[in-house]
C-alpha atoms as a PDB file:
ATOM      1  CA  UNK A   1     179.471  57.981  86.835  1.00  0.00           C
ATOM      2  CA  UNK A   2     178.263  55.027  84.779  1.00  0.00           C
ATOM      3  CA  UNK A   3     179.359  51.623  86.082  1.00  0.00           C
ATOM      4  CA  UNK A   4     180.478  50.506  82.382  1.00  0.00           C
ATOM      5  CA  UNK A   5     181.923  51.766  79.413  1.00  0.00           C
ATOM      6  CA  UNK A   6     179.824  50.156  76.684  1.00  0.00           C
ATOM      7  CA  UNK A   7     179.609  53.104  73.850  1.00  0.00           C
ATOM      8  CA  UNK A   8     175.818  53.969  73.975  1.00  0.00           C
ATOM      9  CA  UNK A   9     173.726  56.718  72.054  1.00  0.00           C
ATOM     10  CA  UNK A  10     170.830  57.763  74.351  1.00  0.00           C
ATOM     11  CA  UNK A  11     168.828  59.724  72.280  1.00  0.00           C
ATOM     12  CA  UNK A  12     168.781  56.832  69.759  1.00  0.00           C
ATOM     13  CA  UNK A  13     167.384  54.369  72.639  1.00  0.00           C
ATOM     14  CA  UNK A  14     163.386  54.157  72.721  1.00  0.00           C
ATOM     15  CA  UNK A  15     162.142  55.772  75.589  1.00  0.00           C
ATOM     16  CA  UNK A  16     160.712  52.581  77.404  1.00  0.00           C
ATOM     17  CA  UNK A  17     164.178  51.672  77.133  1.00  0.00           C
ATOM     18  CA  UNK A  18     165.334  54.626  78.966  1.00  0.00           C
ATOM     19  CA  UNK A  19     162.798  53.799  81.224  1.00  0.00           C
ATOM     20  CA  UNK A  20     164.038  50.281  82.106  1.00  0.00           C
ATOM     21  CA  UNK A  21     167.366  51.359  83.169  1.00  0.00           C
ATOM     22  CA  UNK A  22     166.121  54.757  84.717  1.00  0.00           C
ATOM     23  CA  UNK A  23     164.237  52.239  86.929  1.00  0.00           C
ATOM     24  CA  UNK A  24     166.973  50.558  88.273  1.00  0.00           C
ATOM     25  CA  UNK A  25     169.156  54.066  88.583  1.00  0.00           C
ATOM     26  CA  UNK A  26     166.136  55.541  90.627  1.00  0.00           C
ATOM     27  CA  UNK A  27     166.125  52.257  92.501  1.00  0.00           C
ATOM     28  CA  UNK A  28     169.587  52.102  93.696  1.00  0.00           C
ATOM     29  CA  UNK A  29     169.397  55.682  94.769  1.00  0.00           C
ATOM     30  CA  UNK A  30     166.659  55.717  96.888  1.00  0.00           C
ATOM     31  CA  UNK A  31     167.799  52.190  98.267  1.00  0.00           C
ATOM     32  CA  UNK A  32     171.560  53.454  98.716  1.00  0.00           C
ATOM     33  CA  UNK A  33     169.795  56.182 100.542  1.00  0.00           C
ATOM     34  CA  UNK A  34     167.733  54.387 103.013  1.00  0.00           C
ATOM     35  CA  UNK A  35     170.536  51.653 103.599  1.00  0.00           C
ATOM     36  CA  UNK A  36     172.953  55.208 104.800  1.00  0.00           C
ATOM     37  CA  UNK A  37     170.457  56.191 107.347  1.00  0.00           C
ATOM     38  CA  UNK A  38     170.318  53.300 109.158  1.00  0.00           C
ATOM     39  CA  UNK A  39     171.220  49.436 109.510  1.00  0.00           C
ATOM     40  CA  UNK A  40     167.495  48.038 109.655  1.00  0.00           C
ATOM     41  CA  UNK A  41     166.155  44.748 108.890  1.00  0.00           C
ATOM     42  CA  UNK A  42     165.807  43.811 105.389  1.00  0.00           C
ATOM     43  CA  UNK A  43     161.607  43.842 105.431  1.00  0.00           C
ATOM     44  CA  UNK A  44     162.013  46.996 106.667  1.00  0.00           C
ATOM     45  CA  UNK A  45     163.990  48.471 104.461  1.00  0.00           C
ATOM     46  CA  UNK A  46     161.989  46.862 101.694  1.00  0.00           C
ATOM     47  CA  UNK A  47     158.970  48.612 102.807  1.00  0.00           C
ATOM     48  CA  UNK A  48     160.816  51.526 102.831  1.00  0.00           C
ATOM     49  CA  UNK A  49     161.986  51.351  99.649  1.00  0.00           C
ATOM     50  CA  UNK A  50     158.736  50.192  97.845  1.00  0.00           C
ATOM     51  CA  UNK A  51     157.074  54.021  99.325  1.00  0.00           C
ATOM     52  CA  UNK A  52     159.519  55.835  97.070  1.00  0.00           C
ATOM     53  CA  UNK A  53     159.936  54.042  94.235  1.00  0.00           C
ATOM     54  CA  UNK A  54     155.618  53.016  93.523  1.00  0.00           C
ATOM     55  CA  UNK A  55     154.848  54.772  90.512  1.00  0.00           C
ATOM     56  CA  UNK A  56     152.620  57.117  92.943  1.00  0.00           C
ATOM     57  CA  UNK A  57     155.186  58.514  94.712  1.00  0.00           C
ATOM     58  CA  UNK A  58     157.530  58.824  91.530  1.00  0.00           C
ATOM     59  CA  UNK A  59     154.610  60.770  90.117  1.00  0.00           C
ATOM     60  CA  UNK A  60     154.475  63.410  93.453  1.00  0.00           C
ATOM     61  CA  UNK A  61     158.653  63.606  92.933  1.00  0.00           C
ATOM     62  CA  UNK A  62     158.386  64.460  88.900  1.00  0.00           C
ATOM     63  CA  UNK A  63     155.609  67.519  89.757  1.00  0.00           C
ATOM     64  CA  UNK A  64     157.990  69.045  92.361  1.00  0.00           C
ATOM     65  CA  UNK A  65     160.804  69.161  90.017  1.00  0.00           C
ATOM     66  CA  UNK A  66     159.023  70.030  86.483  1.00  0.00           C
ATOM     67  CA  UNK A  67     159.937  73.341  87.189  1.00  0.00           C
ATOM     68  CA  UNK A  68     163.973  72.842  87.238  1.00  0.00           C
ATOM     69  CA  UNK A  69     163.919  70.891  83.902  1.00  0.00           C
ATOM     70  CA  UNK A  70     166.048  72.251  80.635  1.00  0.00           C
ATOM     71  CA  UNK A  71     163.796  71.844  77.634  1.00  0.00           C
ATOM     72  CA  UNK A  72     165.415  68.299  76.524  1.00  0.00           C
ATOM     73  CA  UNK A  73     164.896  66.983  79.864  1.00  0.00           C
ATOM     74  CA  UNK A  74     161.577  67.981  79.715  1.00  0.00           C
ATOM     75  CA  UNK A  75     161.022  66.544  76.449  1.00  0.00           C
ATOM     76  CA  UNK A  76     162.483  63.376  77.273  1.00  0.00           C
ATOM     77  CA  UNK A  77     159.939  62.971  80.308  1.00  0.00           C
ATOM     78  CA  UNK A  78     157.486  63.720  77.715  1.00  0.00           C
ATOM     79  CA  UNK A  79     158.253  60.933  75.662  1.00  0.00           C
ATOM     80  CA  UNK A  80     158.597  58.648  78.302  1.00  0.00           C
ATOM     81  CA  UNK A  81     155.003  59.273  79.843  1.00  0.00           C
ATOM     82  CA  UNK A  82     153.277  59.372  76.179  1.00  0.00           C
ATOM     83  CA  UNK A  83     154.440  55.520  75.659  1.00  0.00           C
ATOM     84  CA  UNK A  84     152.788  53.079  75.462  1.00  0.00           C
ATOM     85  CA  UNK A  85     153.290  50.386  77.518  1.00  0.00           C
ATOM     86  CA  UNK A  86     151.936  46.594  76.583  1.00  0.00           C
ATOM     87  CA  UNK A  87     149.742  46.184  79.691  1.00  0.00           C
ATOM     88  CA  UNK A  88     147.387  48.306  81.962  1.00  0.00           C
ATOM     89  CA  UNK A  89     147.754  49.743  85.482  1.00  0.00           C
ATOM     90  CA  UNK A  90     144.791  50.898  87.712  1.00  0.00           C
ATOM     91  CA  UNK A  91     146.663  54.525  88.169  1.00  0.00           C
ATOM     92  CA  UNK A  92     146.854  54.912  84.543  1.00  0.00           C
ATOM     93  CA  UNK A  93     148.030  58.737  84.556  1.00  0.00           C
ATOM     94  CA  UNK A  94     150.824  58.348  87.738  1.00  0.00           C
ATOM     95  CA  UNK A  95     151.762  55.280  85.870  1.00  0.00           C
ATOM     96  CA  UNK A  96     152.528  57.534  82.596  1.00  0.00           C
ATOM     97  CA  UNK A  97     154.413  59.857  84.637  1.00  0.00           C
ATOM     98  CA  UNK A  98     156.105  57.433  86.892  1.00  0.00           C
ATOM     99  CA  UNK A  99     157.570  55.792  83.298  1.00  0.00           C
ATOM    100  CA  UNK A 100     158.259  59.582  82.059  1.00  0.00           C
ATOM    101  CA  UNK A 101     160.509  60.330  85.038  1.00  0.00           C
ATOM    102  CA  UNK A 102     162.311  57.056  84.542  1.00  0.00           C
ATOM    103  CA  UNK A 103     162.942  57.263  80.965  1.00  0.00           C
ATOM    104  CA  UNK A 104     164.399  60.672  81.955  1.00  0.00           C
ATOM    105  CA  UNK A 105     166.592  59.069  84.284  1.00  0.00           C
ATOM    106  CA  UNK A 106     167.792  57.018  82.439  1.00  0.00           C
ATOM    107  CA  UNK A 107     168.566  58.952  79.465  1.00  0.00           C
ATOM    108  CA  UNK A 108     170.411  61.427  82.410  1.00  0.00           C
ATOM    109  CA  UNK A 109     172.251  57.931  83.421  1.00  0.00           C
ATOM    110  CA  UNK A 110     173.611  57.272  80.137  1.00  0.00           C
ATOM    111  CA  UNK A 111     174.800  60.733  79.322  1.00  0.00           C
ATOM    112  CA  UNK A 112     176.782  60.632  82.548  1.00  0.00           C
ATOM    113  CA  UNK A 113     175.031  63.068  84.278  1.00  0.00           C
ATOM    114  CA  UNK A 114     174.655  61.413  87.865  1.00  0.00           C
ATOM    115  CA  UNK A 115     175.043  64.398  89.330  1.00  0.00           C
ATOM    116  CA  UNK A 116     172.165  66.064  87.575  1.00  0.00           C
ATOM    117  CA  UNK A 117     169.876  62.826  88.885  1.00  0.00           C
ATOM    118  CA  UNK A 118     171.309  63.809  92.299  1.00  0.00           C
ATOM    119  CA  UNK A 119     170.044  67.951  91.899  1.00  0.00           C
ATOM    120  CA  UNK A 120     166.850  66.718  90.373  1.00  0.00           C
ATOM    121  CA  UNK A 121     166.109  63.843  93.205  1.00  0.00           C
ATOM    122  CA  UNK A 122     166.615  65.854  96.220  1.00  0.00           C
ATOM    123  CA  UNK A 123     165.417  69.088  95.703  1.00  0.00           C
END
């Protein structure tokens, strides 16, 4: 379910765009997640929160489900992690695939297809 109903064309969007609001989407999951589980203090659940969404362990979340992917989801991930971004990050290659799986997120976001983020997230 997307929160608004502004009339947006995903596959015309550039897929660093995708990626800026797939960030966000992957970041209220995983927070609305860890806030469910338990009523901790706010560093904590910060910490907690930065372990799943570093590009690192975005990267380890993508390989496990590459497998379950249609062919356009797979292709938007594609286009996502072959973009170039305007600086440089010290894990170059999790970095790539960290911004794949959030373009593809995003894109999945704005097609109203939460519940396909929710398969893909917690297989």
């Amino acid at each position: 379910m997307r929160l608004t109903n502004y009339d947006c064309d995903p596959k015309q969007l550039s897929p660093l765009t995708l990626a800026f609001i797939g960030d966000c989407v992957y970041d209220l999951f995983v927070r609305e997640e860890i806030v469910c589980q338990a009523n901790r203090p706010v560093k904590e659940l910060n910490k907690l929160k930065v372990e799943r969404v570093r590009c690192e362990a975005q990267a380890e979340l993508f390989k496990k489900i590459e497998p379950f992917l249609t062919e356009e989801e797979a292709d938007i991930f594609r286009r996502g992690r072959n973009a170039h971004t305007a600086h440089a990050h010290k894990r170059t290659q999790e970095y790539h695939y960290a911004t794949g799986f959030e373009a593809l997120l995003g894109y999945l976001y704005l097609c109203d297809k939460t519940d396909r983020i929710i398969e893909l997230i917690y297989k």
